[in-house]
Protein backbone atom coordinates (compact mmCIF):
# COMPACT_ATOMS: atom_id res chain seq x y z
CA UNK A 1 0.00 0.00 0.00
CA UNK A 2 1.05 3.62 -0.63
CA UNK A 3 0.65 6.70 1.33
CA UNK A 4 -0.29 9.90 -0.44
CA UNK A 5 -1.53 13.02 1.62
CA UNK A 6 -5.55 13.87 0.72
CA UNK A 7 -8.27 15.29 2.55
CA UNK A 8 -11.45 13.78 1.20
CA UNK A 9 -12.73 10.24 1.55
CA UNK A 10 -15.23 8.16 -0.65
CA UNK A 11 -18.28 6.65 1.48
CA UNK A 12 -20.47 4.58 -0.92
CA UNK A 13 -23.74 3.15 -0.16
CA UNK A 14 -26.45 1.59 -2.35
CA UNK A 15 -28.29 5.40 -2.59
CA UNK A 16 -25.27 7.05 -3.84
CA UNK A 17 -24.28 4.62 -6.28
CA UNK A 18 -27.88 5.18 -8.11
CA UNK A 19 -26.72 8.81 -8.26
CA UNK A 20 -23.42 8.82 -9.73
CA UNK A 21 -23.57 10.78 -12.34
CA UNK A 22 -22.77 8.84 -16.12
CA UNK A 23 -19.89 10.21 -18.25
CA UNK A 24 -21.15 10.67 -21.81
CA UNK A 25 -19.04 8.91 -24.65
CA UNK A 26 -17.74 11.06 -27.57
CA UNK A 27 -16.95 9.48 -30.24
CA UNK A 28 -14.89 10.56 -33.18
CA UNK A 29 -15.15 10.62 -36.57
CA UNK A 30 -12.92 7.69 -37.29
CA UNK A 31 -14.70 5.60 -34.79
CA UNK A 32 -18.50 6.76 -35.66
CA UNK A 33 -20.14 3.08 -35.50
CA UNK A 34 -18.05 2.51 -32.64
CA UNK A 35 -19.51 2.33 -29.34
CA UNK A 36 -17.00 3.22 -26.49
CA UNK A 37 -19.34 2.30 -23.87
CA UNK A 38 -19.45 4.60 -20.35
CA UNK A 39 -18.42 4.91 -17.19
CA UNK A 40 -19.36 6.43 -13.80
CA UNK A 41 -17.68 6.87 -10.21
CA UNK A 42 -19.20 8.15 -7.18
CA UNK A 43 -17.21 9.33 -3.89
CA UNK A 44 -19.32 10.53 -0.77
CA UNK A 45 -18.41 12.75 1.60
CA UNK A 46 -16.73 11.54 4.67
CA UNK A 47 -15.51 12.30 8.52
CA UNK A 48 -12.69 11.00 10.12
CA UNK A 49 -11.40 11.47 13.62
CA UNK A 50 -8.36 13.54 14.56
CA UNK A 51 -5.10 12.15 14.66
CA UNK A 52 -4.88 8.95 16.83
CA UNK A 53 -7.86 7.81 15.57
CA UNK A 54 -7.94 4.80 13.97
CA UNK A 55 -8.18 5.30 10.14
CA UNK A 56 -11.42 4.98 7.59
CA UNK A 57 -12.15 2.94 5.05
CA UNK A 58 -13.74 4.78 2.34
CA UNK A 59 -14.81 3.39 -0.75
CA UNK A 60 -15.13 4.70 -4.52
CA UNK A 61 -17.61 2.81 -6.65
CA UNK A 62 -16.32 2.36 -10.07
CA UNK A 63 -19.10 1.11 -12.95
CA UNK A 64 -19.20 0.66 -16.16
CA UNK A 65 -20.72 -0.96 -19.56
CA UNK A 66 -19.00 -1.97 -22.33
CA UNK A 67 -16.11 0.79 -21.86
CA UNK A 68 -12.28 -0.61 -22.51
CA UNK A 69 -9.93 0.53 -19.73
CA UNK A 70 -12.15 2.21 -17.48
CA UNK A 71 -10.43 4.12 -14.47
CA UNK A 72 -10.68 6.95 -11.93
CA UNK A 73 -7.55 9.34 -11.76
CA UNK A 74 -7.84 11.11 -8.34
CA UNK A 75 -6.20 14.45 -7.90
CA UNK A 76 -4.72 15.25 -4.53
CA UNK A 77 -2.94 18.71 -5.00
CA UNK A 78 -3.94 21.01 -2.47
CA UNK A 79 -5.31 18.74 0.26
CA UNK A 80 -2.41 18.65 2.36
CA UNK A 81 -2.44 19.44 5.85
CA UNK A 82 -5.47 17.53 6.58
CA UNK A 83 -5.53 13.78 5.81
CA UNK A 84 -3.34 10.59 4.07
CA UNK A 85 -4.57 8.60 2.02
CA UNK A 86 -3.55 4.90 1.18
CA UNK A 87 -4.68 3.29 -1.75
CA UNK A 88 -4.70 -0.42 -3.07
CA UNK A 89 -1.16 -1.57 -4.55
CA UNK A 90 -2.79 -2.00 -7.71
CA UNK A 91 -3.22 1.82 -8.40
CA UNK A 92 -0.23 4.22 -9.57
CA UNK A 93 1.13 7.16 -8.17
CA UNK A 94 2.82 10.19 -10.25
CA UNK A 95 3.19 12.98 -7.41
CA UNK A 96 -0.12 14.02 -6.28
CA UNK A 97 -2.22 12.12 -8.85
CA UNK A 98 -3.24 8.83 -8.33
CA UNK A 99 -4.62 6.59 -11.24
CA UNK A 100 -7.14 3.13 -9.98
CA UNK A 101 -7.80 0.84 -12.69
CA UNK A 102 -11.39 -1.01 -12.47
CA UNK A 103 -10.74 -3.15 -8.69
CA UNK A 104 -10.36 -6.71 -9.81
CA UNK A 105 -12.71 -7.82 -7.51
CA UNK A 106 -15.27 -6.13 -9.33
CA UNK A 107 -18.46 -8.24 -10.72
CA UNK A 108 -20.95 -7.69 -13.18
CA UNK A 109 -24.87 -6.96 -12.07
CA UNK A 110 -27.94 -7.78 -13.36
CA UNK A 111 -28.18 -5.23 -16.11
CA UNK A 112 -24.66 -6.08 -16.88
CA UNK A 113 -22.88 -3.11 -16.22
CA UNK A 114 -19.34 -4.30 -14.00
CA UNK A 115 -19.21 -2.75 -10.77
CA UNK A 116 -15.93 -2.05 -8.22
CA UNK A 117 -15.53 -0.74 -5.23
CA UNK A 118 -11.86 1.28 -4.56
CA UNK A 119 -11.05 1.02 -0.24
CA UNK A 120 -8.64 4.28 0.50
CA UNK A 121 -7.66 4.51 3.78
CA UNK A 122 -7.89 8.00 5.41
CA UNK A 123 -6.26 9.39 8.37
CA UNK A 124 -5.81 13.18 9.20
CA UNK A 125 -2.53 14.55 9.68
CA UNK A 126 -0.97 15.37 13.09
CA UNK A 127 -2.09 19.13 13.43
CA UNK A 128 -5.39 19.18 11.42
CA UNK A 129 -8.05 20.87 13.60
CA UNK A 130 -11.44 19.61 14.15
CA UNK A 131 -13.36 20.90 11.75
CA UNK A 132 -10.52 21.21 9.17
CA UNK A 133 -12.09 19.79 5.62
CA UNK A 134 -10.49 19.84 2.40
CA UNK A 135 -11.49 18.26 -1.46
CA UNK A 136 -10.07 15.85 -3.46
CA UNK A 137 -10.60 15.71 -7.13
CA UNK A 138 -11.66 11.99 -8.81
CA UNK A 139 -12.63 11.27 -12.66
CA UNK A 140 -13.86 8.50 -14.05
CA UNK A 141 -13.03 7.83 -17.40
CA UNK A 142 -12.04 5.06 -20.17
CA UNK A 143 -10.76 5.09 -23.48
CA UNK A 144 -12.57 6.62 -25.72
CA UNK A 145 -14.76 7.99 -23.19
CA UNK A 146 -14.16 11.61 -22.19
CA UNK A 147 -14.59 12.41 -18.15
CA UNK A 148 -16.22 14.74 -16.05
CA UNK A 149 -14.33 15.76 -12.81
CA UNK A 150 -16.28 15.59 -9.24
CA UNK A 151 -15.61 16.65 -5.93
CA UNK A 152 -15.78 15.22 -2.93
CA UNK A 153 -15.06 16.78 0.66
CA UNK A 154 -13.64 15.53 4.02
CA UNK A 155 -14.00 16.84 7.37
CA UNK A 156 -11.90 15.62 10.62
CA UNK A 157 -13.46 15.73 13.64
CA UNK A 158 -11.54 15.65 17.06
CA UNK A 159 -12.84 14.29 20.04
CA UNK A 160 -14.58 10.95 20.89
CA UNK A 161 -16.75 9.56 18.45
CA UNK A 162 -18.65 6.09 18.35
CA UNK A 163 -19.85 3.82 15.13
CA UNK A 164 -22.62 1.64 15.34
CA UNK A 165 -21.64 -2.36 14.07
CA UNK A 166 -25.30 -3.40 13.81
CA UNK A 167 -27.00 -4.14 10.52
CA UNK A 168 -28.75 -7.19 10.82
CA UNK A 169 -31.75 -8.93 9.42
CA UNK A 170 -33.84 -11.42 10.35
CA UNK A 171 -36.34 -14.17 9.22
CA UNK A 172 -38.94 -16.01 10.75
CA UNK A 173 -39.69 -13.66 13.68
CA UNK A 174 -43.09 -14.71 14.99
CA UNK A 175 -45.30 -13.30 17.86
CA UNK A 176 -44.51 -13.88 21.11
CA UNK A 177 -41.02 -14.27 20.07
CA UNK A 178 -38.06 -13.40 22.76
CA UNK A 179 -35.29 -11.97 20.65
CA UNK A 180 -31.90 -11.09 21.77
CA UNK A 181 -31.07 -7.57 19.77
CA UNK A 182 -27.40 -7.02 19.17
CA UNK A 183 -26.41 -3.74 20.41
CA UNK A 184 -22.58 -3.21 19.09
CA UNK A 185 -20.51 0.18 18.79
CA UNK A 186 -16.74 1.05 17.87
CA UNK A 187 -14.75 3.90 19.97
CA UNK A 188 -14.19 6.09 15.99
CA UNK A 189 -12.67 9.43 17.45
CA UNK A 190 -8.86 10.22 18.67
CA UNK A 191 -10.11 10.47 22.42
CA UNK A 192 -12.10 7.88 24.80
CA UNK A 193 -15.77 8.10 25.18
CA UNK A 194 -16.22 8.54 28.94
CA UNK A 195 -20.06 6.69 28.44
CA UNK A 196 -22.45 6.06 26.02
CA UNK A 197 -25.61 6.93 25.22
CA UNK A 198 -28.27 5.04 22.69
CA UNK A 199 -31.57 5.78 21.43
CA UNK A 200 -33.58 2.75 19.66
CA UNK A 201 -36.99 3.52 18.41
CA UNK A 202 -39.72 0.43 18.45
CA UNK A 203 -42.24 0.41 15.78
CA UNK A 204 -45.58 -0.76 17.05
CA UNK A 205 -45.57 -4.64 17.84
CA UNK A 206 -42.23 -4.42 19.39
CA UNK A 207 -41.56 -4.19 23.13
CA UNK A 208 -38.12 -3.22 24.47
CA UNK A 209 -37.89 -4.76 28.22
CA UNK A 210 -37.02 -2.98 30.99
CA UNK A 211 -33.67 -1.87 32.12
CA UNK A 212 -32.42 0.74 35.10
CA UNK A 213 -30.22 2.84 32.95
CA UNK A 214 -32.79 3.29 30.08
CA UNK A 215 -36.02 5.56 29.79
CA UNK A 216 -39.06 5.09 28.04
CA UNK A 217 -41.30 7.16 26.27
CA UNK A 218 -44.20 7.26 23.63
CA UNK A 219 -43.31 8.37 19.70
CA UNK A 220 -45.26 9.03 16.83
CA UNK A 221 -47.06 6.01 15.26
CA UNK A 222 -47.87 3.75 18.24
CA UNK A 223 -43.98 3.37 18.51
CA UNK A 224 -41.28 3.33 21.88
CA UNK A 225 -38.15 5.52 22.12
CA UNK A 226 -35.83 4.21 24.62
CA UNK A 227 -32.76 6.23 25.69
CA UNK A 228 -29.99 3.94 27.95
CA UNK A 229 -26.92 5.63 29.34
CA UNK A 230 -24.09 2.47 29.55
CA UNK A 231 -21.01 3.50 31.74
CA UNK A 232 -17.49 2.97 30.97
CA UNK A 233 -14.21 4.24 29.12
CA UNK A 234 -14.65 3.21 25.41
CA UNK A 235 -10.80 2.88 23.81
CA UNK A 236 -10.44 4.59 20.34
CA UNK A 237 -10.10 1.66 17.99
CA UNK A 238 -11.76 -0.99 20.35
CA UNK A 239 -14.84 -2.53 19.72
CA UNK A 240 -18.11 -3.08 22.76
CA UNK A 241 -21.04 -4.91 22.76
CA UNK A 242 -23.88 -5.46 25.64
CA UNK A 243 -23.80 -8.79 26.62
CA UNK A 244 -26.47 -11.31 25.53
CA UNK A 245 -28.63 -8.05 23.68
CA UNK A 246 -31.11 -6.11 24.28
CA UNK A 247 -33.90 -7.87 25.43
CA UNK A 248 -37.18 -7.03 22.99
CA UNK A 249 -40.45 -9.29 22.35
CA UNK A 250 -42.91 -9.44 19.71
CA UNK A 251 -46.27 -8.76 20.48
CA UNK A 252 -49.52 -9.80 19.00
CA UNK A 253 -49.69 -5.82 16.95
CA UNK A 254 -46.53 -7.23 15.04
CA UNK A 255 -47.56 -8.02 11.37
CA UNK A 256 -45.23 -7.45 8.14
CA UNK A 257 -41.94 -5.76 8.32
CA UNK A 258 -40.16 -4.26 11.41
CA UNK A 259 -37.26 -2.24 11.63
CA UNK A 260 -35.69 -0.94 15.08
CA UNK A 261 -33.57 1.85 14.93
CA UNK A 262 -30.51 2.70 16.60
CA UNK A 263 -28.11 5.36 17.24
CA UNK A 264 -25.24 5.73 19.31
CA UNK A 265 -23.30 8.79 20.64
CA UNK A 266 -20.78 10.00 23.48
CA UNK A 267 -23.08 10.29 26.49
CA UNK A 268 -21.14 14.03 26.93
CA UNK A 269 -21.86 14.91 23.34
CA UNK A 270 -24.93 13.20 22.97
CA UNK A 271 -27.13 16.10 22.73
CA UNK A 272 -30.80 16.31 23.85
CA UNK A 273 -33.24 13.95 24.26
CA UNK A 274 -35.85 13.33 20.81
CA UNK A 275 -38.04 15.79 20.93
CA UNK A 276 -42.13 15.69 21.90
CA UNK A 277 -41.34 12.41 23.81
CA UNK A 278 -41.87 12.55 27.84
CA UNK A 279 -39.36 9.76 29.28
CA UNK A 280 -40.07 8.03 32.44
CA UNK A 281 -38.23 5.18 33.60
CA UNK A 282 -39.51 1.26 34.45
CA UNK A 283 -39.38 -1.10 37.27
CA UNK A 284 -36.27 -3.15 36.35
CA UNK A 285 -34.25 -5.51 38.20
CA UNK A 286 -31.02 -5.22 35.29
CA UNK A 287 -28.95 -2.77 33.61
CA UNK A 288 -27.47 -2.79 30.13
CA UNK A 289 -23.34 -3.03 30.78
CA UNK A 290 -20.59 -2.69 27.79
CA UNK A 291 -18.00 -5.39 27.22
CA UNK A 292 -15.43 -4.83 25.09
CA UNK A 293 -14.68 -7.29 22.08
CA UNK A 294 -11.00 -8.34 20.91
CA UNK A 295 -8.06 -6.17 20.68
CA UNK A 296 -8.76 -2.25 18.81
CA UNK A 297 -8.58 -1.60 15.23
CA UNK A 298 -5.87 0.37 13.36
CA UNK A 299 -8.20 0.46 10.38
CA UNK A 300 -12.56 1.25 10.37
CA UNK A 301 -13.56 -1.25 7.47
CA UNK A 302 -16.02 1.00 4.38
CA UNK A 303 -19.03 -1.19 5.87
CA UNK A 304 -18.77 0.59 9.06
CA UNK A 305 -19.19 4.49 8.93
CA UNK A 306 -22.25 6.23 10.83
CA UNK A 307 -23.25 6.02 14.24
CA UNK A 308 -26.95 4.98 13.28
CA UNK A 309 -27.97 1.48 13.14
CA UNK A 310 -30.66 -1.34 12.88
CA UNK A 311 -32.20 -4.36 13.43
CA UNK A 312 -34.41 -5.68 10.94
CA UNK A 313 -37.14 -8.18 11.42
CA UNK A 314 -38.61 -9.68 8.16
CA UNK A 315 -41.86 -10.62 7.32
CA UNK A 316 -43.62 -11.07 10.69
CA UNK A 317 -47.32 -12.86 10.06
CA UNK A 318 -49.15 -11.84 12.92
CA UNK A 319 -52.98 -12.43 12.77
CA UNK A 320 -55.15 -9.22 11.79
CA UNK A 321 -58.68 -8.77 10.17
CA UNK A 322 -59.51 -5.48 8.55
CA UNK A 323 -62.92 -5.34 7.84
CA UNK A 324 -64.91 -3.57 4.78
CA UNK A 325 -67.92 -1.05 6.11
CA UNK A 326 -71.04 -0.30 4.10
CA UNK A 327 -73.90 1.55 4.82
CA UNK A 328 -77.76 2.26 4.00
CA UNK A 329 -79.73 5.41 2.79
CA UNK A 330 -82.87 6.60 1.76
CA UNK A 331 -84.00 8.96 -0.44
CA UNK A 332 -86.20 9.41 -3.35
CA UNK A 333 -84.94 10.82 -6.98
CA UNK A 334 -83.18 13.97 -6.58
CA UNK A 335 -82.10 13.53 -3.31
CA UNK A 336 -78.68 13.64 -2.36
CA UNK A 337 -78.10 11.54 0.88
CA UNK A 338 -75.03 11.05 2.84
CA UNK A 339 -73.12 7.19 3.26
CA UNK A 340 -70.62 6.52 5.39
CA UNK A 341 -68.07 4.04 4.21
CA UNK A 342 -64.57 2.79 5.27
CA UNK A 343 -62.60 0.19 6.91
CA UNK A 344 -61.78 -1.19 10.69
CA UNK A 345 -59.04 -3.04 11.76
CA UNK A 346 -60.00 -6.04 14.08
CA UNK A 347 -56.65 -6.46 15.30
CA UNK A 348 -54.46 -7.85 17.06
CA UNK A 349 -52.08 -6.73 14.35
CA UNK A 350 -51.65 -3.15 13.16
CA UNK A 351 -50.51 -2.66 9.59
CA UNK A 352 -47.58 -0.37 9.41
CA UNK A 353 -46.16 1.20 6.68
CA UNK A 354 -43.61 3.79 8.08
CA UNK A 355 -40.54 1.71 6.67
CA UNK A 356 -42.15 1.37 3.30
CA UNK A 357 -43.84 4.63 3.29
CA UNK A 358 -46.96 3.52 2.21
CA UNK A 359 -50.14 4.24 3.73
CA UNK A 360 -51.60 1.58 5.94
CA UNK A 361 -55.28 1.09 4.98
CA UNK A 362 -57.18 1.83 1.18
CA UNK A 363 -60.00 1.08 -0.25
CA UNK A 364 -62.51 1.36 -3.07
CA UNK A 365 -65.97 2.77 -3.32
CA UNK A 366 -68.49 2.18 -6.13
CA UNK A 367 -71.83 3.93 -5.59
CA UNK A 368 -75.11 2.30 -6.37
CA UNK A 369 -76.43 2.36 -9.49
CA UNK A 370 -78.40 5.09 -10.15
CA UNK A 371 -76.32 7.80 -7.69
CA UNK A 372 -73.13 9.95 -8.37
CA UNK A 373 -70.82 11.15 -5.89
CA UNK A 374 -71.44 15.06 -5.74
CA UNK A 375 -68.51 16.14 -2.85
CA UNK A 376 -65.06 15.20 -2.98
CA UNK A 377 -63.60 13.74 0.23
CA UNK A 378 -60.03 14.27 1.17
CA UNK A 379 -57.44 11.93 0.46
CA UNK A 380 -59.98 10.23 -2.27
CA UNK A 381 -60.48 10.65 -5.60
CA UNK A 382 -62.22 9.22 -8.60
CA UNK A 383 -61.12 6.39 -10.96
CA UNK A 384 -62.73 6.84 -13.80
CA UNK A 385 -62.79 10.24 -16.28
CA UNK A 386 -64.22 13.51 -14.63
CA UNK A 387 -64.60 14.54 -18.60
CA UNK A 388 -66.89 12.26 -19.68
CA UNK A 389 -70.31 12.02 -19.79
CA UNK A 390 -71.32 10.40 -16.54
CA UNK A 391 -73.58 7.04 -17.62
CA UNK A 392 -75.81 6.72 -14.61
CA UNK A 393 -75.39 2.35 -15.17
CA UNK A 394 -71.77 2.73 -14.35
CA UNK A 395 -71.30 4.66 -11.37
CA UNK A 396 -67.71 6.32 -11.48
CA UNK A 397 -65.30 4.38 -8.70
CA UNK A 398 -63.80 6.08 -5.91
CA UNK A 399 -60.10 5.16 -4.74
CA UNK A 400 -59.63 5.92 -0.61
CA UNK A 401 -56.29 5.77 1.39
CA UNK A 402 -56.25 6.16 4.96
CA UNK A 403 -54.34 8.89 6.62
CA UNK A 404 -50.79 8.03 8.24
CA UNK A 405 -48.54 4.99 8.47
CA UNK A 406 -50.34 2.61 10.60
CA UNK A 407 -54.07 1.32 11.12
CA UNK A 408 -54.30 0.53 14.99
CA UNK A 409 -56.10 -2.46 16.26
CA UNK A 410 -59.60 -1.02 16.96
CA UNK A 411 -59.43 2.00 14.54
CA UNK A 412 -62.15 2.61 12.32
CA UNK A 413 -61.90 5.08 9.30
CA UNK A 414 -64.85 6.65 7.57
CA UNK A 415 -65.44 8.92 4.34
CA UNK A 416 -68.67 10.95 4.24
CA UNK A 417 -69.92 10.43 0.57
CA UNK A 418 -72.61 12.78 -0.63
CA UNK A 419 -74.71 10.39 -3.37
CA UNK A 420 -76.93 12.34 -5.64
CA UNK A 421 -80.19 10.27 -6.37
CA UNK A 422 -80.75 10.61 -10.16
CA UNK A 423 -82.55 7.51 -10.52
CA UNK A 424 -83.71 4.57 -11.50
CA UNK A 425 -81.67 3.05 -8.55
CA UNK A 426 -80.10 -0.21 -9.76
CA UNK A 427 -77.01 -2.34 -8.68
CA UNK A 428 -76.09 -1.90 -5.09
CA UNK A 429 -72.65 -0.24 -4.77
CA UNK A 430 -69.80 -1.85 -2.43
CA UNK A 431 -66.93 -1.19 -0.57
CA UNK A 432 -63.62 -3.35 -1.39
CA UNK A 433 -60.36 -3.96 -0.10
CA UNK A 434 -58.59 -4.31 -3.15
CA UNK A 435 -55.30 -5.87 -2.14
CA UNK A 436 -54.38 -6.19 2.01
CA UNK A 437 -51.00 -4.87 3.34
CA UNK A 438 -48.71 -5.90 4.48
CA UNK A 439 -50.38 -8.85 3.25
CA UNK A 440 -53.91 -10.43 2.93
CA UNK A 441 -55.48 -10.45 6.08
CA UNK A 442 -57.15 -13.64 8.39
CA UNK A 443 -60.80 -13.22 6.90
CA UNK A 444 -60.91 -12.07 3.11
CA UNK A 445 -64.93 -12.92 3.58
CA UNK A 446 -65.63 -9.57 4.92
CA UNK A 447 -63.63 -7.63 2.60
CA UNK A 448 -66.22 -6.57 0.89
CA UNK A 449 -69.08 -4.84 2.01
CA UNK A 450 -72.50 -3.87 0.41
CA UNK A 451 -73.67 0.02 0.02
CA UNK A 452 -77.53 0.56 -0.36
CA UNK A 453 -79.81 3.56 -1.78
CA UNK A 454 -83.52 2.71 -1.77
């Protein structure tokens, strides 16, 4: 490996690699039918500790399609004074430029473009201040295929720092479940963390247990923030996990996909509490304690960077029933009476879509025959064409999502639809669920509910 001064590091994740920018291809006139294929890099900003901290890992993703030769040339004049960096043996150095052919463990995906990832190990100089950041200049090109220079910027930060290890998913997660949740951290900055502090957040379904150093309080969407203070020195470099996990059950609201959250921070730095929660603590008869883990690291690997973490539970098939509601009216031609329609959830589970971003409950509404919708409730809206001709045998459909990320168990939701009698009343109209989430619920039998005008 070679050490070249630099002051910017490359953190790559799945996000920024879908917005790395593609270098056009310009062809010549001698090589008009030719295709010279392209090429794109990307290199995300970074932070590494102050000197005596053990060094980063960051990583430049390299792709391409059909491009001979493709490369990234970095430049590093100018960022001096702030960090080293040391890149694989197979790149070559002239001064302060440094040229990485494609990483020969790259592999091809599914839409065959061939993907690499470049490690550079950064560490700031002795001297650099926190705060200190400089740029570092990176093109990815091939032959035949003219490049467009990036920037990318690093920033040193002195002081203790922590990284979160835990990114772990799991299958087959059922309720009533006692899992063990990993809680692991790495001491990041030049300086020892004198305690730590973590906040998890429980989606609905979830339940943290009980422990004297943590406090408890009520989020948005049915979920549980829990704040723990852990004691103890943290070494820079060395690893720490709690013994045997945090303790968390899954309860009968658990249905689909869970993720709990994690972050971890220098209790002195840590900052103050999430705001809008009040945190009280529990009757508990154990603590959470650190332990530390093998010797400390010289070198952070690329797959470890931010202090934020999770646990992710796959799949869980609780038992729910959301249930279709219809309703009656009546009213003579020209009339305009008022249904109300909509959904409840009969529990136990609670569909939640806050990691998807979905909503949690839809459904649709067809009016009877002989009726058309004359108001326009929030967060529906018609189906069919508002420009044509309405044809009183086919009522126009209406499409209905319910408000926020989760349904709780118990929770009904209603629309007010004004129906216009225009007569002759025919076909009675119906609420549907059209598809369940997260998945089909215990009773698709009551799905569907009938809406009558007489």
């Amino acid at each position: 490996m070679r050490s070249v001064r630099v002051t910017r590091a490359f953190r790559v994740g799945t996000a920024a690699l879908a917005a790395a920018t593609m270098v056009a291809a310009v062809e010549s006139p001698a090589a008009a039918e030719t295709d010279p294929g392209w090429v794109s890099g990307w290199l995300d900003d970074t932070t590494i500790g102050a000197a005596g901290a053990p060094g980063r890992t960051a990583g430049l993703v390299l792709s391409s399609t059909g491009a001979t030769n493709p490369r990234v040339t970095f430049d590093l004049s100018g960022l001096t004074g702030v960090a080293t960096a040391t890149f694989p043996d197979w790149c070559v150095t002239d001064a302060a430029a440094v040229t990485c052919p494609m990483p020969p463990t790259a592999t091809p995906d599914e839409f065959g473009a061939l993907n690499g990832t470049l490690p550079v190990v950064l560490r700031a100089v002795t001297g650099a201040a926190d705060g200190a950041t400089g740029t570092i200049g990176y093109t990815a090109l091939a032959d035949g295929v003219d490049g467009w220079a990036q920037q990318a910027t690093v920033t040193v930060h002195a002081g203790p720092d922590v990284i979160d290890l835990v990114d772990e998913y799991v299958s087959g997660a059922a309720t009533g479940d006692q899992l063990a949740m990993p809680v692991s951290v790495l001491s990041a900055g030049d300086q020892p963390a004198d305690d730590l502090q973590i906040t998890l957040r429980f989606p609905v379904g979830v339940e943290p247990a009980a422990y004297r150093n943590c406090r408890y309080g009520a989020g948005d969407q049915l979920s549980t923030i829990v704040v723990c203070t852990v004691g103890g020195e943290l070494t820079p470099g060395a690893r720490y996990e709690i013994p045997g996990g945090f303790a968390t059950s899954v309860g009968p609201a658990a249905v689909g996909d869970k993720r709990i959250s994690q972050t971890v921070a220098p209790a002195d730095t840590a900052g103050p509490l999430p705001a809008g929660v009040t945190f009280t603590r529990r009757d508990a008869d154990q603590s959470l304690r650190l332990r530390q883990v093998g010797q400390p690291v010289d070198v952070i690997g690329p797959e470890h960077q931010y202090p934020s973490g999770q646990y992710y539970l796959r799949a869980i098939r609780g038992a729910f029933d959301v249930v279709a509601l219809g309703a009656t009216a009546t009213g003579s031609a020209g009339d305009t009476v008022r249904v109300e329609v909509g959904l409840r959830n009969d529990g136990p589970g609670v569909p939640d879509g806050t990691i998807s971003g979905n909503n949690a409950a839809w459904f649709v509404f067809t009016p009877p025959a002989g009726t058309a919708v004359s108001n326009r409730p929030a967060n529906c809206s018609p189906a069919g064409s508002e420009e044509e001709e309405p044809d009183p045998t086919v009522p126009v459909t209406w499409y209905c999502t319910k408000p926020g990320g989760i349904f709780a168990a118990g929770e009904t939701y209603l629309v007010g639809f004004d129906l216009r009698i225009d007569g002759p009343l025919g076909t009675t109209g119906e609420v549907r669920i059209p598809h369940g989430y997260p998945r089909a619920d215990d009773d698709p039998a009551n799905d569907t509910a009938a809406v009558t005008v007489s």
